[in-house]
N, C-alpha and C. Protein backbone atom coordinates (compact mmCIF):
# COMPACT_ATOMS: atom_id res chain seq x y z
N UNK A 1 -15.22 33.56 1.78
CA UNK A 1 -15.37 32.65 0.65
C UNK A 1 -14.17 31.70 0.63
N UNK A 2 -14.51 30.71 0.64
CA UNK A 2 -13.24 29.60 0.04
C UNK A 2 -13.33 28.78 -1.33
N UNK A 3 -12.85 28.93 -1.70
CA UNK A 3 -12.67 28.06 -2.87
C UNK A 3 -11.56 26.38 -2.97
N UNK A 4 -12.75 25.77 -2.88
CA UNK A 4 -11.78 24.35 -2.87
C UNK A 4 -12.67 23.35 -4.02
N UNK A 5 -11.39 22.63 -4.43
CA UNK A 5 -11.64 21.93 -5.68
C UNK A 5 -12.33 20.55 -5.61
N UNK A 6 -12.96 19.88 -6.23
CA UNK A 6 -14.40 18.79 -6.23
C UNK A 6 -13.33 18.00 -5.47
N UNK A 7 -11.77 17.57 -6.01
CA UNK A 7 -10.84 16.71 -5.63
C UNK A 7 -10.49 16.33 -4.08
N UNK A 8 -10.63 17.34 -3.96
CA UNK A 8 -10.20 18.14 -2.27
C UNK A 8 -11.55 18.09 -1.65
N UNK A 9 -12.80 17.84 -1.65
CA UNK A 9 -14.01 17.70 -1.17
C UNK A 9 -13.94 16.24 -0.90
N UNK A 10 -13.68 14.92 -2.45
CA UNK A 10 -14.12 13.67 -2.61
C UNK A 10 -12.90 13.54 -1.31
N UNK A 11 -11.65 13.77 -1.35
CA UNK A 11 -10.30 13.40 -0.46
C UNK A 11 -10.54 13.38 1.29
N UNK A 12 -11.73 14.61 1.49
CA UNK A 12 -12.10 14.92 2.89
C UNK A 12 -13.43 13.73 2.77
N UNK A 13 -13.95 13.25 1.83
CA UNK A 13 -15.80 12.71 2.45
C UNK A 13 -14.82 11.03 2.21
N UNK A 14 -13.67 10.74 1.34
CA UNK A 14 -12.98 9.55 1.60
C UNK A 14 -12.30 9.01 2.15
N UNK A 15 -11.82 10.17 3.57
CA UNK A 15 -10.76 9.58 5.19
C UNK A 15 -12.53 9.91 5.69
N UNK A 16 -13.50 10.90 5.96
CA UNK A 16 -14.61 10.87 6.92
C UNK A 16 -15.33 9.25 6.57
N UNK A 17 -15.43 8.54 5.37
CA UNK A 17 -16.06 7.29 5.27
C UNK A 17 -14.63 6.03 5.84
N UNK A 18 -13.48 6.26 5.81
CA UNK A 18 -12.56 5.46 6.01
C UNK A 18 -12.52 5.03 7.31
N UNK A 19 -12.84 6.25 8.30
CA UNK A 19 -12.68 6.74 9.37
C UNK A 19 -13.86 6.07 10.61
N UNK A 20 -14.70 6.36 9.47
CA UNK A 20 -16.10 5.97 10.04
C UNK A 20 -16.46 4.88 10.74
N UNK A 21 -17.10 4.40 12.11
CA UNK A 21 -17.76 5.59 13.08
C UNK A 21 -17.02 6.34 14.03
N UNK A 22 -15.59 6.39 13.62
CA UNK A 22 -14.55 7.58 14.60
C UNK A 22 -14.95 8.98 13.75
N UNK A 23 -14.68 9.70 14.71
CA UNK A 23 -14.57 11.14 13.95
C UNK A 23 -13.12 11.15 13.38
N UNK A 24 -13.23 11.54 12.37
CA UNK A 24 -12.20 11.84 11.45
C UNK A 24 -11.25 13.52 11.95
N UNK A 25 -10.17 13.78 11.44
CA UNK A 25 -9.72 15.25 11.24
C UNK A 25 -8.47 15.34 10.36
N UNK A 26 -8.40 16.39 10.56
CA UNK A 26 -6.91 16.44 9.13
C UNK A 26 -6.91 18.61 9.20
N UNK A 27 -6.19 18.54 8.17
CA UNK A 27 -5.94 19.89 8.45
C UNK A 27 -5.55 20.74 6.79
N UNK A 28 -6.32 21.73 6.62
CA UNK A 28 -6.67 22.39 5.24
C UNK A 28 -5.02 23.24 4.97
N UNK A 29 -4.87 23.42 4.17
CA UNK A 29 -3.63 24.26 3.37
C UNK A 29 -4.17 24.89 2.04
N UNK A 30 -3.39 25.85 1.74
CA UNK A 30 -3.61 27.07 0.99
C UNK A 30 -3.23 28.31 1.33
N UNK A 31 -3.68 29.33 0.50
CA UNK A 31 -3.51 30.34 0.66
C UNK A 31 -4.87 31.76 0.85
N UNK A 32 -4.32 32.73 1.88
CA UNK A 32 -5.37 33.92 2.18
C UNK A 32 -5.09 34.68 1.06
N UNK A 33 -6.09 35.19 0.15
CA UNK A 33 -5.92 36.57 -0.06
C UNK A 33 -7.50 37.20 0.22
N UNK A 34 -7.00 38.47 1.08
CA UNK A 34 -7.95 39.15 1.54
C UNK A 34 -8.67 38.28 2.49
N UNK A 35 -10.11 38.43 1.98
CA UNK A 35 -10.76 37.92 2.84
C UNK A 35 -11.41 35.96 2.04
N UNK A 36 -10.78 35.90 1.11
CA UNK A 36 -10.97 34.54 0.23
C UNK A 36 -9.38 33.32 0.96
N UNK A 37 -9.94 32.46 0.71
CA UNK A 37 -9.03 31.46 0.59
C UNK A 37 -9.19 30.45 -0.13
N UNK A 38 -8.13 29.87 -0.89
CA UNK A 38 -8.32 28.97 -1.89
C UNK A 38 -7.31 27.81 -0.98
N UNK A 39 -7.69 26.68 -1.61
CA UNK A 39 -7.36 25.20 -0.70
C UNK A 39 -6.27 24.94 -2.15
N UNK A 40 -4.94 24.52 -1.20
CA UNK A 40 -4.44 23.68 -2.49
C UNK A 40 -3.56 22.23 -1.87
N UNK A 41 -4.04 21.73 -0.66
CA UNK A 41 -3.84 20.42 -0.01
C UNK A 41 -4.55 20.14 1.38
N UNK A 42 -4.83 19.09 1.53
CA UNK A 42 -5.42 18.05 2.48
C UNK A 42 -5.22 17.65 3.19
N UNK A 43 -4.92 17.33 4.30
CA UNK A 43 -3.68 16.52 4.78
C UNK A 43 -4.55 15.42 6.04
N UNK A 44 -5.02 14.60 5.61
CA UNK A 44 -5.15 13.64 6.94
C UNK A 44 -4.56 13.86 7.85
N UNK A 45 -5.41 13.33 8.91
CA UNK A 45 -4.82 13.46 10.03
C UNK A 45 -5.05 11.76 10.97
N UNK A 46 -4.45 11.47 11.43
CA UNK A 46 -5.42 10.07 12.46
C UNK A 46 -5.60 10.50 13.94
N UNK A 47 -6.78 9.92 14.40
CA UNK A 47 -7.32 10.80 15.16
C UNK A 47 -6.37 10.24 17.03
N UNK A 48 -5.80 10.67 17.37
CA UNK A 48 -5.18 10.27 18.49
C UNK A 48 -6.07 9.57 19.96
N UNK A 49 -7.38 10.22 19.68
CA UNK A 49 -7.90 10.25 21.13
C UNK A 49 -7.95 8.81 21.59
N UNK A 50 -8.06 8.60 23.06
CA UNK A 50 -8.22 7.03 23.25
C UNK A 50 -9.86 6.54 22.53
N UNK A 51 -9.28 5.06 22.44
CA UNK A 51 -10.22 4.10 21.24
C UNK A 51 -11.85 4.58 21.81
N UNK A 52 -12.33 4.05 22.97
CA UNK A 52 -13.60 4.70 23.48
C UNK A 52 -14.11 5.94 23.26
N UNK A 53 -13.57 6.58 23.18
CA UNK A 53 -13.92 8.26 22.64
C UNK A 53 -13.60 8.81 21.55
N UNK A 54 -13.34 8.13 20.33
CA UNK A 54 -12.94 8.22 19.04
C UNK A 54 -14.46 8.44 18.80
N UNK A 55 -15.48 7.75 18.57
CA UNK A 55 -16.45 8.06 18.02
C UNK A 55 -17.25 9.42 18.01
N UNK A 56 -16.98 10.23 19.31
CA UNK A 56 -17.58 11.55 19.38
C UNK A 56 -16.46 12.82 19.40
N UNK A 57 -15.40 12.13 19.73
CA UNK A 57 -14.18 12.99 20.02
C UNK A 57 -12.86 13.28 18.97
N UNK A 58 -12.03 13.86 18.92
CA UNK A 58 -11.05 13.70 17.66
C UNK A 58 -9.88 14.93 18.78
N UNK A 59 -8.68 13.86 18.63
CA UNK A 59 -7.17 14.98 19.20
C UNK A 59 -6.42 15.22 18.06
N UNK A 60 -5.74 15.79 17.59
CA UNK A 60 -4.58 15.88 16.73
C UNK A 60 -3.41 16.81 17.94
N UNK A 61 -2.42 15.80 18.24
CA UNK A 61 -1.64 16.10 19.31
C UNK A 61 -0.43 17.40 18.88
N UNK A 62 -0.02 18.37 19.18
CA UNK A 62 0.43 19.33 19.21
C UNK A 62 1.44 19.17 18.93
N UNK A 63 2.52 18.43 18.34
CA UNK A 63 3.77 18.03 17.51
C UNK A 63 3.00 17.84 16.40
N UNK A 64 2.43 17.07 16.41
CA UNK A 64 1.53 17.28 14.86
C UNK A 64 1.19 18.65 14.28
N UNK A 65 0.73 19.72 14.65
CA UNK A 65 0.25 20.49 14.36
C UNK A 65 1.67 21.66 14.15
N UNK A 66 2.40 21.42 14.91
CA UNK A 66 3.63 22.32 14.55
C UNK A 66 4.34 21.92 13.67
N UNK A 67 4.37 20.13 13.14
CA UNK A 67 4.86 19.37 12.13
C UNK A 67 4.05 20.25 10.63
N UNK A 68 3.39 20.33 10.58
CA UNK A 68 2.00 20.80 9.83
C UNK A 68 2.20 22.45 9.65
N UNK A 69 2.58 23.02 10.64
CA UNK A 69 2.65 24.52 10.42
C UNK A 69 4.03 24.93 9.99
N UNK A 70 5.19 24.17 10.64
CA UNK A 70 6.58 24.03 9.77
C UNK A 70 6.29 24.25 7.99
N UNK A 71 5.74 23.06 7.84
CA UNK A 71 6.01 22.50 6.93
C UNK A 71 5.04 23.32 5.30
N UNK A 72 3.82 24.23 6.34
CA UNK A 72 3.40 25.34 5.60
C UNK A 72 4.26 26.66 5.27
N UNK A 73 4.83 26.74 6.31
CA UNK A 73 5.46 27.90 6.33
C UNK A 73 6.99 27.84 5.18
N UNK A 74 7.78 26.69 5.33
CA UNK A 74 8.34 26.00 4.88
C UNK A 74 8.07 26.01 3.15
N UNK A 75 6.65 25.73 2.79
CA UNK A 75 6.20 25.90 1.23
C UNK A 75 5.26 26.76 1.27
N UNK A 76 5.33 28.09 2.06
CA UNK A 76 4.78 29.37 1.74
C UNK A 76 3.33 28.82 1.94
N UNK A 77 2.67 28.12 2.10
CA UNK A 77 1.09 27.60 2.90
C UNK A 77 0.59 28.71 4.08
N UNK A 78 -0.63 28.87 3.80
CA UNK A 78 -1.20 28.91 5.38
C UNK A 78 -1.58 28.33 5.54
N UNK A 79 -2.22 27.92 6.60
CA UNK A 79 -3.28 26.54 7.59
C UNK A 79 -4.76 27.49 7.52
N UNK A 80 -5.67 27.08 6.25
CA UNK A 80 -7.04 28.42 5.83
C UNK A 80 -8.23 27.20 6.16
N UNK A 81 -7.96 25.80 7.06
CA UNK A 81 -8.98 25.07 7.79
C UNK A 81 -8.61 23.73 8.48
């Protein structure tokens, strides 16, 4: 089960229309308990891949993602999508 707020839904369908016709990505924050997770940030992402393959494809390059997991760990976050 996850629990995420209407805010945090409109924030993800308003970079997927921004984005649009690239695939969009970004990366979920919150917290586990048990087997639930609740969302309590969003985080865009821009999609790295080259321009031609943006439309079916999406990178988020691996300094990014450790930038991102720092920075959870950092304010007690997990990465729950």
């Amino acid at each position: 089960m996850i629990d995420i707020k209407k805010n945090h839904i409109d924030q993800i369908k308003e970079h997927a229309q921004k984005d649009y016709p690239h695939e969009c990505c970004g990366i979920i924050l919150g917290k586990f308990n048990g087997s639930e997770k609740t969302v309590t940030q969003v985080l865009e992402i821009s999609n790295e891949k080259e321009e031609e393959n943006r439309h079916n494809r999406y990178l988020i390059p691996s300094s990014k993602i450790l930038e991102i997991e720092l920075y959870a760990i950092k304010n007690g976050l997990d990465i729950v999508g």
